[in-house]
Protein backbone atom coordinates (compact mmCIF):
# COMPACT_ATOMS: atom_id res chain seq x y z
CA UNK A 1 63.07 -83.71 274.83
CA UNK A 2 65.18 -86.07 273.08
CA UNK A 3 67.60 -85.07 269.72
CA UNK A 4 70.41 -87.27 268.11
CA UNK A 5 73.64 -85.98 269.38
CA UNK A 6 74.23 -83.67 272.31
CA UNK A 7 72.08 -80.66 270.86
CA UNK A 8 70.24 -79.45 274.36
CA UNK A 9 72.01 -76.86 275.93
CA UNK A 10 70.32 -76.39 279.91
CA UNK A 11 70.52 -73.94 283.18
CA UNK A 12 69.19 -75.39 285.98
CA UNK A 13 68.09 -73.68 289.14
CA UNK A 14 68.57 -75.29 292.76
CA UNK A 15 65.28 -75.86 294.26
CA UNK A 16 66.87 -76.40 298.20
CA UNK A 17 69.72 -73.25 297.25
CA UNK A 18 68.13 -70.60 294.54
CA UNK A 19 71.40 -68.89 294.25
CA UNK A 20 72.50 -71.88 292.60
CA UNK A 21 72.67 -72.91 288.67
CA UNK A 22 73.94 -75.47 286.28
CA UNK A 23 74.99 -75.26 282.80
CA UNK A 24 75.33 -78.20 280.88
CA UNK A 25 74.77 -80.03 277.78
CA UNK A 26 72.39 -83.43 276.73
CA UNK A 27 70.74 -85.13 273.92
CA UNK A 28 67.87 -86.11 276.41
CA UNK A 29 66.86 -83.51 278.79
CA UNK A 30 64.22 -85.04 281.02
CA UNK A 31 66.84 -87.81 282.04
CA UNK A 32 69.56 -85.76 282.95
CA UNK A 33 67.50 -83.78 284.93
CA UNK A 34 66.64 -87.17 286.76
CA UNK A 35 70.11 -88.05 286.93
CA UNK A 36 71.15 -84.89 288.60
CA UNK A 37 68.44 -85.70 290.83
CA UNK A 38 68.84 -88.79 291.79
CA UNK A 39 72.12 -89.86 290.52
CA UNK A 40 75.16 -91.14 292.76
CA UNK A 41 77.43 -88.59 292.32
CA UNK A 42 78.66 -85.17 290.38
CA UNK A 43 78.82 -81.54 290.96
CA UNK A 44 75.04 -81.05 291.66
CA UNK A 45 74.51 -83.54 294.23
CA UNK A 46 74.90 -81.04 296.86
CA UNK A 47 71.97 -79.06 296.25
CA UNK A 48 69.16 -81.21 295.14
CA UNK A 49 66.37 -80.73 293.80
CA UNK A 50 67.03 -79.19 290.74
CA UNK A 51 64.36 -77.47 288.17
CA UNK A 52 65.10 -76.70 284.59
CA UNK A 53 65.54 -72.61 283.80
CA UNK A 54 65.83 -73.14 280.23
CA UNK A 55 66.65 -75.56 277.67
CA UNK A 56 67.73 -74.35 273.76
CA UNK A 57 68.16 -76.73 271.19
CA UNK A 58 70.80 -76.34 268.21
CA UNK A 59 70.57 -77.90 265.00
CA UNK A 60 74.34 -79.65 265.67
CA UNK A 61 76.26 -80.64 268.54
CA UNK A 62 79.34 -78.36 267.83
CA UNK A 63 76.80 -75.35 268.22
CA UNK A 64 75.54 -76.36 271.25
CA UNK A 65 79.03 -76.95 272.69
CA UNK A 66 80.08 -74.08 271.95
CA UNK A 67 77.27 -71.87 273.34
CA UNK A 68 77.84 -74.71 276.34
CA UNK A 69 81.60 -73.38 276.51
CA UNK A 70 79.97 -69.55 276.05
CA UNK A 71 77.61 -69.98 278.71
CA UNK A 72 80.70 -70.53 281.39
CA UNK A 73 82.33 -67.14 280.70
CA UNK A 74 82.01 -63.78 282.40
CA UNK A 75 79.99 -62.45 278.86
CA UNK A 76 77.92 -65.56 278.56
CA UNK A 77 77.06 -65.49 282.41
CA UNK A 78 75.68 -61.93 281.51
CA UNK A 79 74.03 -62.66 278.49
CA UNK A 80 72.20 -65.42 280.33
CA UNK A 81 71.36 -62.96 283.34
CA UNK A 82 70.09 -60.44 280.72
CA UNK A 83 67.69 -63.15 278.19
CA UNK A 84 66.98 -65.41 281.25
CA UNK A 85 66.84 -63.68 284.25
CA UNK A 86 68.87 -63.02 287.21
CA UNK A 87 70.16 -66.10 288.11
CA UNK A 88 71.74 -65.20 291.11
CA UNK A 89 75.91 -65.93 292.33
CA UNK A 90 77.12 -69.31 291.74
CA UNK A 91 80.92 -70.48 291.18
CA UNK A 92 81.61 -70.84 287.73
CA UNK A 93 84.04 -73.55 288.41
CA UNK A 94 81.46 -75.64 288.81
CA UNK A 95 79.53 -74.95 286.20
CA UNK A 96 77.27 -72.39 287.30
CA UNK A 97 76.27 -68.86 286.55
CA UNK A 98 77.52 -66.31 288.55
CA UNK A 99 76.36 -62.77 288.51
CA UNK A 100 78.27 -60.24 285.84
């Protein structure tokens, strides 16, 4: 999936560590999965292989940034356990989802 501007908001799961997710944000989902699997460095090195939970797209960048941002708190962490499933503790400082 490809959009102009950083409009793909992503969870992955840790293949090699279950228990562990990434939130982020692209404009081409299919190579930033490749880069955090296969890239040189970055918070998700440590856990490789990853697999996409979900991907949403927004019609702007400043939406998906801000559901991004939304997606790192204690409420977004839930609302993304509740719509996505239970993804299981994870640090939020790194990014991740932990449980509510």
């Amino acid at each position: 999936m490809k959009g102009i501007g950083r409009r793909f908001v992503y969870i992955l799961r840790s293949e090699s560590n279950p228990d562990r997710h990434y939130v982020g944000i692209t404009a081409d989902v299919e190579s930033r999965l490749d880069w955090h699997n296969h890239g040189p460095c970055g918070h998700t090195t440590r856990h490789r292989p990853w697999s996409t939970v979900v991907v949403l797209e927004f019609p702007a960048e400043r939406q998906a940034l801000r559901f991004e941002r939304y997606l790192k708190t204690a409420s977004g962490r839930a609302f993304a356990a509740r719509h996505f499933g239970d993804l299981g503790p994870t640090p939020a400082s790194r990014g991740g989802l932990p449980p509510p």
